[in-house]
Protein backbone atom coordinates (compact mmCIF):
# COMPACT_ATOMS: atom_id res chain seq x y z
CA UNK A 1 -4.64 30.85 54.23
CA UNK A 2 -2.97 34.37 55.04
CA UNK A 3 -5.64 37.28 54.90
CA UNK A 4 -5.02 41.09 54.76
CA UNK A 5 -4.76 41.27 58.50
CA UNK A 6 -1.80 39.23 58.83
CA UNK A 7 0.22 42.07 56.02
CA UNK A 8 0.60 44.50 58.56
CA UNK A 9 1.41 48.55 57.79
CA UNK A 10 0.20 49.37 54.36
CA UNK A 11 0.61 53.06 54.68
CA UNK A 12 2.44 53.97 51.12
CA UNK A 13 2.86 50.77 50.15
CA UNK A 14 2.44 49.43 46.29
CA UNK A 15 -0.40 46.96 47.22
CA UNK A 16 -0.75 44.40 43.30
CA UNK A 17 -4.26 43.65 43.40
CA UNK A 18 -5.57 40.38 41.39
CA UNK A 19 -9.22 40.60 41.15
CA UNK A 20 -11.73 39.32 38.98
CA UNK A 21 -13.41 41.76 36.18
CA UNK A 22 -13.99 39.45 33.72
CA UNK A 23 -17.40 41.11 33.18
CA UNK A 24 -20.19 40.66 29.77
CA UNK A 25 -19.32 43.43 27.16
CA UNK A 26 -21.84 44.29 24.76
CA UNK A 27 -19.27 46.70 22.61
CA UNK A 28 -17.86 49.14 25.12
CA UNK A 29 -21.07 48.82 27.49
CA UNK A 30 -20.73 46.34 30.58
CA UNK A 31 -24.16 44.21 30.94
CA UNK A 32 -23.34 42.78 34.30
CA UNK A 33 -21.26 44.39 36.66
CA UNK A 34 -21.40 42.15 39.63
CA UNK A 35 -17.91 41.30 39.73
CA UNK A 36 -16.73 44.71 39.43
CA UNK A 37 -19.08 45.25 42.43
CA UNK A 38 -17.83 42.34 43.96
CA UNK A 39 -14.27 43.34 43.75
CA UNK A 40 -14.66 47.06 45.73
CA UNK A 41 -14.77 46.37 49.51
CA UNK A 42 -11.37 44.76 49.17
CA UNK A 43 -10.10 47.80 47.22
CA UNK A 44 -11.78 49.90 49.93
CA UNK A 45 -9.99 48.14 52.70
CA UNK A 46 -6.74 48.51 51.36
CA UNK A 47 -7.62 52.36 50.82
CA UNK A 48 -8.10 52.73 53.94
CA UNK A 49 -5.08 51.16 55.06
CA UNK A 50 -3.57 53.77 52.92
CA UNK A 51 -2.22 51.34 50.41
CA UNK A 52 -1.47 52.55 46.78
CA UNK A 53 -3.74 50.17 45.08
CA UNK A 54 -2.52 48.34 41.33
CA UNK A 55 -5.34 46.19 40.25
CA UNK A 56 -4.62 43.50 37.65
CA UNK A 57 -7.10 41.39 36.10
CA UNK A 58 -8.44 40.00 32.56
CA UNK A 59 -11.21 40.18 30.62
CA UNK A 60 -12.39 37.51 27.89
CA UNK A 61 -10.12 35.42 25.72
CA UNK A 62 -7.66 37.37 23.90
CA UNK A 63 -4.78 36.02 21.88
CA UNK A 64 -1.51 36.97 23.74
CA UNK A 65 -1.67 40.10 22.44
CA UNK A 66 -3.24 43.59 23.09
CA UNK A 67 -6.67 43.40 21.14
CA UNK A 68 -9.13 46.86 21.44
CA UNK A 69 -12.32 44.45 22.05
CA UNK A 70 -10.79 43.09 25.33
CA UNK A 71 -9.56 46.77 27.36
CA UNK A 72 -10.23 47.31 30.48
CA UNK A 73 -11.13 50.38 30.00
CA UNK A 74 -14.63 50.07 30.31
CA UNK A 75 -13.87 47.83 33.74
CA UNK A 76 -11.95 50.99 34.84
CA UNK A 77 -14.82 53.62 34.08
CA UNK A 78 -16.87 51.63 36.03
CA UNK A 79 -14.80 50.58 39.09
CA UNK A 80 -14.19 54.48 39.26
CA UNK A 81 -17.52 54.97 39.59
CA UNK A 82 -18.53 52.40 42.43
CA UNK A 83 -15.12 54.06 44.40
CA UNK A 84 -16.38 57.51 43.59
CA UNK A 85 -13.07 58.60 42.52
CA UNK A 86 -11.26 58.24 39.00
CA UNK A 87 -9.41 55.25 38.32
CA UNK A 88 -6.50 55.31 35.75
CA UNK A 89 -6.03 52.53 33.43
CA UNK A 90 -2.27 52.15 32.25
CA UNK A 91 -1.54 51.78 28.43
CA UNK A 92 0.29 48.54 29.05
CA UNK A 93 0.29 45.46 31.81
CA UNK A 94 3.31 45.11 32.97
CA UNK A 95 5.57 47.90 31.07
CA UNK A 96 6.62 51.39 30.57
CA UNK A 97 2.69 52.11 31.09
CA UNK A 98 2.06 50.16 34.11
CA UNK A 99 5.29 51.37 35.67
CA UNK A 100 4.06 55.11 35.07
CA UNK A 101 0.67 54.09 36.47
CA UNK A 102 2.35 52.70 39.67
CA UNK A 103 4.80 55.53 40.00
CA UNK A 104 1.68 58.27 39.80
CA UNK A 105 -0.23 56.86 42.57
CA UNK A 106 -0.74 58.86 45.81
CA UNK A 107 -1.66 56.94 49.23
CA UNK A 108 -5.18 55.89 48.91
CA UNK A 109 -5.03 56.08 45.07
CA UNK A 110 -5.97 52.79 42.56
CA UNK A 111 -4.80 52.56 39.05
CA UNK A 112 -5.86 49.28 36.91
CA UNK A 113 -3.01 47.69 34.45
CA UNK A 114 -4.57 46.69 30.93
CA UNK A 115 -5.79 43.25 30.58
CA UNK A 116 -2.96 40.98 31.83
CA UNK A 117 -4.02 38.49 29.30
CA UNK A 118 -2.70 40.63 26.72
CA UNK A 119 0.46 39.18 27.75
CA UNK A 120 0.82 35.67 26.40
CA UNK A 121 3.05 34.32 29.91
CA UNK A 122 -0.39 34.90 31.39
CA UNK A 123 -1.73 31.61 30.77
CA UNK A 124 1.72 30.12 29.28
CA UNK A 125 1.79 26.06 30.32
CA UNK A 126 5.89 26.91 30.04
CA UNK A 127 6.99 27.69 33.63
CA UNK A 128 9.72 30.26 32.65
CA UNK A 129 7.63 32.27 30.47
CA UNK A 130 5.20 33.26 33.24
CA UNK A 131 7.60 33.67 35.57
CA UNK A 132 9.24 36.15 33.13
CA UNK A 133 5.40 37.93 33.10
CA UNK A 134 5.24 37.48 37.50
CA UNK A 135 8.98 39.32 37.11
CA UNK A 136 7.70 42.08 35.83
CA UNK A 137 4.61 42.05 37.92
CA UNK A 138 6.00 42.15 41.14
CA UNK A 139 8.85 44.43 40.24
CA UNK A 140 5.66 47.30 40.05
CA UNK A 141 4.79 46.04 43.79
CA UNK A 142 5.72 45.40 47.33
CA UNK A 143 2.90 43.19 48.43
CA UNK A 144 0.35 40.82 46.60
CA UNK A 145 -2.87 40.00 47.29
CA UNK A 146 -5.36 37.43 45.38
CA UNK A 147 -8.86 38.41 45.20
CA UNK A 148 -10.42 37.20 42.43
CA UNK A 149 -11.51 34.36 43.27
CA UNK A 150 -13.03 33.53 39.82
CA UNK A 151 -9.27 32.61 38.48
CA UNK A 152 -8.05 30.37 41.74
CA UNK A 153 -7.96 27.31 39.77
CA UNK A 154 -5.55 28.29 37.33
CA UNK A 155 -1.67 28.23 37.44
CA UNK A 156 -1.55 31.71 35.53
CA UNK A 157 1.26 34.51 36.07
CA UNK A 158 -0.97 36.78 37.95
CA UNK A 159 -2.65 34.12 39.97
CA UNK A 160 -0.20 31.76 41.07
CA UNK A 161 3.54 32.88 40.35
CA UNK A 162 3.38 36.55 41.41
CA UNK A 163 2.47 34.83 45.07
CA UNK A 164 5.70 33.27 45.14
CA UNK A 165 7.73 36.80 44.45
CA UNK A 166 5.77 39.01 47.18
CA UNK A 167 4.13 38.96 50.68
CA UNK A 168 0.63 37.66 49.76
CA UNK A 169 -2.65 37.37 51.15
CA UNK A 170 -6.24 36.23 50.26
CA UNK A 171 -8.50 39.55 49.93
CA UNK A 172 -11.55 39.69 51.70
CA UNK A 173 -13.90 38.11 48.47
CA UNK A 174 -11.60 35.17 48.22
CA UNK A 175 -11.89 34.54 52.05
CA UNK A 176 -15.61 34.74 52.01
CA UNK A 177 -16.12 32.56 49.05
CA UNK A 178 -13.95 29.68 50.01
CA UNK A 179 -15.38 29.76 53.75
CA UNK A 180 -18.59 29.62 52.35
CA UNK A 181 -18.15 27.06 49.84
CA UNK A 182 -15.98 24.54 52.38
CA UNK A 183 -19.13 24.22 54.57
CA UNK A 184 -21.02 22.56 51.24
CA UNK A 185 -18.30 20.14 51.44
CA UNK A 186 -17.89 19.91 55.10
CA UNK A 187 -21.10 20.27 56.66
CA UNK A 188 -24.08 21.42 54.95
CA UNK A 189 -27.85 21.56 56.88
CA UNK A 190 -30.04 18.81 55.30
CA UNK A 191 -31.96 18.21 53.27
CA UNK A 192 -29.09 19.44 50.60
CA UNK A 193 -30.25 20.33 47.63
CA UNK A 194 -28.14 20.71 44.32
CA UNK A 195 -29.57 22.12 41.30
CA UNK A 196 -26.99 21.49 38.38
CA UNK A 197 -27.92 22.72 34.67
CA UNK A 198 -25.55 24.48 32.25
CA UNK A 199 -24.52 23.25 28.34
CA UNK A 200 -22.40 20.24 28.56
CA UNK A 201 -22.95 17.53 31.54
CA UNK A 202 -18.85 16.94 30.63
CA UNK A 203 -17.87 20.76 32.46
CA UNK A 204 -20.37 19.04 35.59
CA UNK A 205 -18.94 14.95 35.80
CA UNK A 206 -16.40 15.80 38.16
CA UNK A 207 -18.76 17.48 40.72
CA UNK A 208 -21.79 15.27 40.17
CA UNK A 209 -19.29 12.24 41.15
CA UNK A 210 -18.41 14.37 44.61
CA UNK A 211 -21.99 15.62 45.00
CA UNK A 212 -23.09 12.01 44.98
CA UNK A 213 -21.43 11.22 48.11
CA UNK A 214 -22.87 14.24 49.87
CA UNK A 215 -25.76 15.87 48.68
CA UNK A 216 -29.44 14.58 49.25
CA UNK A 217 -30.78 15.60 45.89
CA UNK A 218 -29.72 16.46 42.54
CA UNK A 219 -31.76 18.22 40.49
CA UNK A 220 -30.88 18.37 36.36
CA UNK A 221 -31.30 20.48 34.03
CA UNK A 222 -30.12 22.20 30.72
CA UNK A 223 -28.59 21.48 28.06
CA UNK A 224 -26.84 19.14 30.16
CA UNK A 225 -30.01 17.04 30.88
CA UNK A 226 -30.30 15.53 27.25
CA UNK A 227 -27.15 13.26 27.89
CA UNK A 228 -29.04 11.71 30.79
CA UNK A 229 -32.15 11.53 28.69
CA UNK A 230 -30.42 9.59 25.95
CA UNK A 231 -28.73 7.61 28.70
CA UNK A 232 -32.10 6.57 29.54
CA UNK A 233 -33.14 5.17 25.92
CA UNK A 234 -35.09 8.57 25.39
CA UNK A 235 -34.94 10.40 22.44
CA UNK A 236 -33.32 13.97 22.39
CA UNK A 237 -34.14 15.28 18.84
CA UNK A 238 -31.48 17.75 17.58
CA UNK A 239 -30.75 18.69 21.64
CA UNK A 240 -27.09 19.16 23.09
CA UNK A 241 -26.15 15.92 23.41
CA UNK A 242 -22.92 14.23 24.21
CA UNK A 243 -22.55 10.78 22.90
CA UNK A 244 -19.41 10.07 24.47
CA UNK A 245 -20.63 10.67 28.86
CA UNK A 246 -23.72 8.71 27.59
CA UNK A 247 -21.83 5.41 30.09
CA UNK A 248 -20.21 7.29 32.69
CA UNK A 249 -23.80 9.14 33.20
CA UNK A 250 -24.98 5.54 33.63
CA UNK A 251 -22.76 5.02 36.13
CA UNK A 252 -23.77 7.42 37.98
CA UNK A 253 -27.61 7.50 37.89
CA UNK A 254 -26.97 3.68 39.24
CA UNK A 255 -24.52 4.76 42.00
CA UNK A 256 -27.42 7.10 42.56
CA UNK A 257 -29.81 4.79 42.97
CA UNK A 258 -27.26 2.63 45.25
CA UNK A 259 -26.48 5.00 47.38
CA UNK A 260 -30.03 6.62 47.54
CA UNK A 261 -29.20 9.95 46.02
CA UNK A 262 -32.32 11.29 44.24
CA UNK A 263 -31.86 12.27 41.09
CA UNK A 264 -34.74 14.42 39.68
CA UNK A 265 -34.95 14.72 35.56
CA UNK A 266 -37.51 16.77 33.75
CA UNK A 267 -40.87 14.95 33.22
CA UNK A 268 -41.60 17.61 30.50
CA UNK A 269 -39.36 19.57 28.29
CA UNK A 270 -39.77 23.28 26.25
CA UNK A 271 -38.81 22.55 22.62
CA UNK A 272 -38.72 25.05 19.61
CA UNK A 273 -36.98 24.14 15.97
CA UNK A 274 -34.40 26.96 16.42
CA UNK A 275 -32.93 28.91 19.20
CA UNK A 276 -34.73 32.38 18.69
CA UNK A 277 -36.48 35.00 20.28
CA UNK A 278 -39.47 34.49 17.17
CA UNK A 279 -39.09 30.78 17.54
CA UNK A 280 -42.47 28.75 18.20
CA UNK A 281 -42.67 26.88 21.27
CA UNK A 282 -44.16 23.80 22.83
CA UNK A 283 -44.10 21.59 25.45
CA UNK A 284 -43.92 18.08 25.24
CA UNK A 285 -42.80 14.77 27.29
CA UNK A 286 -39.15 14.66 28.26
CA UNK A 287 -39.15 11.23 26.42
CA UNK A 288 -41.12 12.27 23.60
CA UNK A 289 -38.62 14.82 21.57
CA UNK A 290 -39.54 14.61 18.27
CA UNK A 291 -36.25 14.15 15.82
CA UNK A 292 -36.43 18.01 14.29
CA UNK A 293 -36.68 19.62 17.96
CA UNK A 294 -34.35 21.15 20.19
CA UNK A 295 -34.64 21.07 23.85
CA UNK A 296 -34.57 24.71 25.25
CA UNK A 297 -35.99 24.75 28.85
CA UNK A 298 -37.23 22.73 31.21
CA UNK A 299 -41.13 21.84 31.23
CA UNK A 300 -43.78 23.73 33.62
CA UNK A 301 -44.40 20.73 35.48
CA UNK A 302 -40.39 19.86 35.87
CA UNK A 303 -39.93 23.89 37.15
CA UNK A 304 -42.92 23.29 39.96
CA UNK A 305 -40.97 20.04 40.95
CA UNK A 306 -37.67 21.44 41.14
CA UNK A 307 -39.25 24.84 42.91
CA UNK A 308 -40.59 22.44 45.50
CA UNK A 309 -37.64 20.72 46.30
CA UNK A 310 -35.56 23.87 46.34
CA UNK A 311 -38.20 25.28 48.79
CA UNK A 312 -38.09 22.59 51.24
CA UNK A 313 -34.38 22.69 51.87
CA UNK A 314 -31.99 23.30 54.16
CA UNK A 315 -28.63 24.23 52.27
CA UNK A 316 -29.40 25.08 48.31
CA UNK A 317 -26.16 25.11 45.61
CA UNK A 318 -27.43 25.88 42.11
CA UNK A 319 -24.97 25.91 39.22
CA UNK A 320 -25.97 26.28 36.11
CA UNK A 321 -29.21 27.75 34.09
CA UNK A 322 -31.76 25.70 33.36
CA UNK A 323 -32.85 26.52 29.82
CA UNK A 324 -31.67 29.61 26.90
CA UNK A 325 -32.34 31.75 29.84
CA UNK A 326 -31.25 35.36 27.58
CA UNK A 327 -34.32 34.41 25.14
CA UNK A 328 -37.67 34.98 27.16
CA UNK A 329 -40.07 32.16 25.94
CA UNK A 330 -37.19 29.63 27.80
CA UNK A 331 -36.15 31.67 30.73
CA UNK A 332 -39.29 30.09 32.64
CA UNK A 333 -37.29 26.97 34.20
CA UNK A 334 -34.32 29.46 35.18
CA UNK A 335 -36.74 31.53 37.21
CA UNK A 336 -38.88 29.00 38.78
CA UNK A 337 -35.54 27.92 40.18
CA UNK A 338 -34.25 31.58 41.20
CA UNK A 339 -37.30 32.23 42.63
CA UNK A 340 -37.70 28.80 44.92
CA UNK A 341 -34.46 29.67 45.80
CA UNK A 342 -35.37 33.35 47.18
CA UNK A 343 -38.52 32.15 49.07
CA UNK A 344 -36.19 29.47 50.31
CA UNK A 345 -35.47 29.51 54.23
CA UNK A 346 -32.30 27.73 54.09
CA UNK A 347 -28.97 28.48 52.95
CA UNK A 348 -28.55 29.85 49.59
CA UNK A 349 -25.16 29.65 47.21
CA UNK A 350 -25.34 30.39 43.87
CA UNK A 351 -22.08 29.37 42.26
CA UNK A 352 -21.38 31.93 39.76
CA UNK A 353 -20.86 31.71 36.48
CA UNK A 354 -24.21 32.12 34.09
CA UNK A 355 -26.68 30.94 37.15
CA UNK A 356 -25.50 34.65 38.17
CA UNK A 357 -25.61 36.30 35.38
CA UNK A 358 -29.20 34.91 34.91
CA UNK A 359 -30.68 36.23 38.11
CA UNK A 360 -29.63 39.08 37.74
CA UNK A 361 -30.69 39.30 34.15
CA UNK A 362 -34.33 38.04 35.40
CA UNK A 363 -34.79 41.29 38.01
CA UNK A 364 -33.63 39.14 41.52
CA UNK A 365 -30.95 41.23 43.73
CA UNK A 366 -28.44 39.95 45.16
CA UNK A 367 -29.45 40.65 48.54
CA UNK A 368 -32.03 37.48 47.78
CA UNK A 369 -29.76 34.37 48.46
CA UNK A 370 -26.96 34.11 50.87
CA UNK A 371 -23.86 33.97 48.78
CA UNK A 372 -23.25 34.55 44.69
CA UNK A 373 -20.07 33.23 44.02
CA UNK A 374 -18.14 34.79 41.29
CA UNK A 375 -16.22 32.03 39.84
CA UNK A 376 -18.28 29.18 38.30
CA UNK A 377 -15.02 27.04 37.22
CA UNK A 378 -13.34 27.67 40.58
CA UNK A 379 -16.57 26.89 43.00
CA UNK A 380 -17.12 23.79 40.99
CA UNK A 381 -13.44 22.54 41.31
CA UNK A 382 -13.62 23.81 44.98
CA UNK A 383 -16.82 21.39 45.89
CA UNK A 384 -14.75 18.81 43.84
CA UNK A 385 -12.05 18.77 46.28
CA UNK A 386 -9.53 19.76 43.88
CA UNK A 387 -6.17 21.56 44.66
CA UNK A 388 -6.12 25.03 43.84
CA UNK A 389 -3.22 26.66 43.05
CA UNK A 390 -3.94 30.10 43.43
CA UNK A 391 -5.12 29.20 46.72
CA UNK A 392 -2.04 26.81 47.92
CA UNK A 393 -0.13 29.17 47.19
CA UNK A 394 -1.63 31.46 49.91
CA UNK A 395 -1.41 28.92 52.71
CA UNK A 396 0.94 29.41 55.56
């Protein structure tokens, strides 16, 4: 994979940045700005290089067209901020507006183009209408380089087909992420410990089926533990449940057991009858959900067990929360787990997503666990062994 050392002089030249700053929004205010953070010392390099910096990114799901909910603008006001210095956000991604943007900038300078998913070739499946988008793109450019690592897995116009059109490189996030992640898959110090958690156990089959073949335990939780429960013969109540995994989770709690994986469930499980901050709560046992309760957290007893496991390993990857971790009454399982993981002595990944947003949410800094990956899709697919293609298409 090329990195920014192989791009040689940068010194005036139009350096398109892809980074992640798909950050939380609550109106105009940014709750978590740890990819923005994230995205700076690779800005900062290329500053000093004296590159004229064009950041791209997205932010949320708009619909192919500019929508005021989804600027950048807030990204930009922040981003300035963290560089010290102002950062202009153009009126358009890949227009009259970007094009003024890109002209305006002085060596050293950064400008951000508005949310390239305005632009419906962004995430177009048709291969001529994002290369119509990655036209435009790299016409505003003379080099490209991929750093947010949070949109690797997808064939987008800014990700993948921009690459093609320019001299690329990986940015220094990307390159720490994926050398990070690869020695999960390649070598990790035992005993490794997984802790997996999350909504739907479907957005997890892919890496539990991997995981299963190298990791020593897997521990389960949210709302993606009720499909094992059920596959079990427990009952769930009203809990996220997904009928249809019900077999292939089957299969794999037996390959489990064949292959002597340990697969730890919750013995005891925090149930309310709505999700609410004013909601009543109680604990019960994980097989003894009555029919009008939801599933919210993981037990006491199941968040000492998996805090003791976590504890005594040697490489930790936690994906996932383990219970409605923004309400406070079922946060408790999420920060058992965070906190295992900070007292922990081995090594620490986090794989992005909402297991980041979470500890940060519950008070932990960053500086507690080794890594925090930024991209909870990509890290997953990563550990899965998938191909990439914003990543292939960086390879010599």
């Amino acid at each position: 994979m090329r990195t920014l050392d192989g791009l040689g002089d940068l010194h005036g030249r139009t350096v398109l940045l892809r980074s992640d700053l798909n950050v939380p929004l609550d109106g105009s205010t940014i709750t978590d700005d740890g990819r923005v953070k994230a995205s700076v010392p690779t800005i900062q390099a290329l500053r000093q290089r004296g590159a004229r910096v064009l950041v791209t990114a997205h932010l949320g799901r708009p619909k192919g067209a500019p929508d005021e909910r989804f600027s950048l603008a807030p990204v930009g006001q922040r981003l300035g901020e963290l560089l010290g210095r102002s950062v202009a956000v153009a009126s358009d991604v890949a227009g009259a507006g970007a094009r003024a943007a890109a002209d305006a900038l002085s060596v050293g300078e950064v400008a951000l183009l508005e949310n390239v998913r305005f632009e419906p070739g962004e995430t177009s499946k048709d291969d001529s209408e994002r290369a119509e988008l990655a036209d435009r793109l790299a016409a505003l450019a003379d080099v490209f380089v991929s750093d947010g690592f949070g949109v690797v897995h997808r064939k987008q116009a800014s990700v993948y087909d921009v690459a093609t059109r320019l001299p690329n490189a990986a940015g220094q996030l990307v390159q720490a992420e994926v050398e990070v992640l690869q020695r999960l898959v390649d070598g990790p110090k035992r005993p490794y410990v997984v802790v997996l958690g999350g909504s739907k156990v479907s957005d997890k089959l892919g890496v539990i089926d991997s995981l299963l073949g190298r990791a020593d335990v897997l521990l389960i939780g949210g709302g993606m533990v009720f499909t094992f429960l059920a596959a079990q013969g427990h009952p769930v109540g009203r809990s996220l449940l997904e009928r249809d995994q019900l077999d292939t989770v089957r299969g794999h709690l037996d390959r489990a057991r064949s292959d002597g994986v340990k697969i730890v469930l919750p013995t005891d499980i925090v149930i309310a009858g709505e999700v609410s901050p004013d909601a009543r709560a109680s604990v019960v046992p994980a097989d003894q959900i009555p029919d009008d309760a939801l599933g919210l957290d993981i037990g006491p007893d199941s968040a000492a067990t998996f805090a003791t496991e976590v504890r005594a390993a040697a490489t930790v990857f936690w994906n996932g929360p383990m219970g409605v971790f923004e309400i406070d009454t079922f946060a408790h399982g999420t920060r058992a787990v965070a906190e295992a993981m900070a007292e922990c002595d081995g090594h620490t990944v986090i794989g992005g997503g909402d297991s980041a947003a979470a500890v940060r949410r519950l008070g932990f800094d960053d500086g507690a666990f080794d890594h925090i990956s930024t991209g909870g899709g990509a890290s997953l697919e990563l550990l899965e062994g998938k191909t990439l293609p914003g990543l292939t298409v960086l390879e010599d």
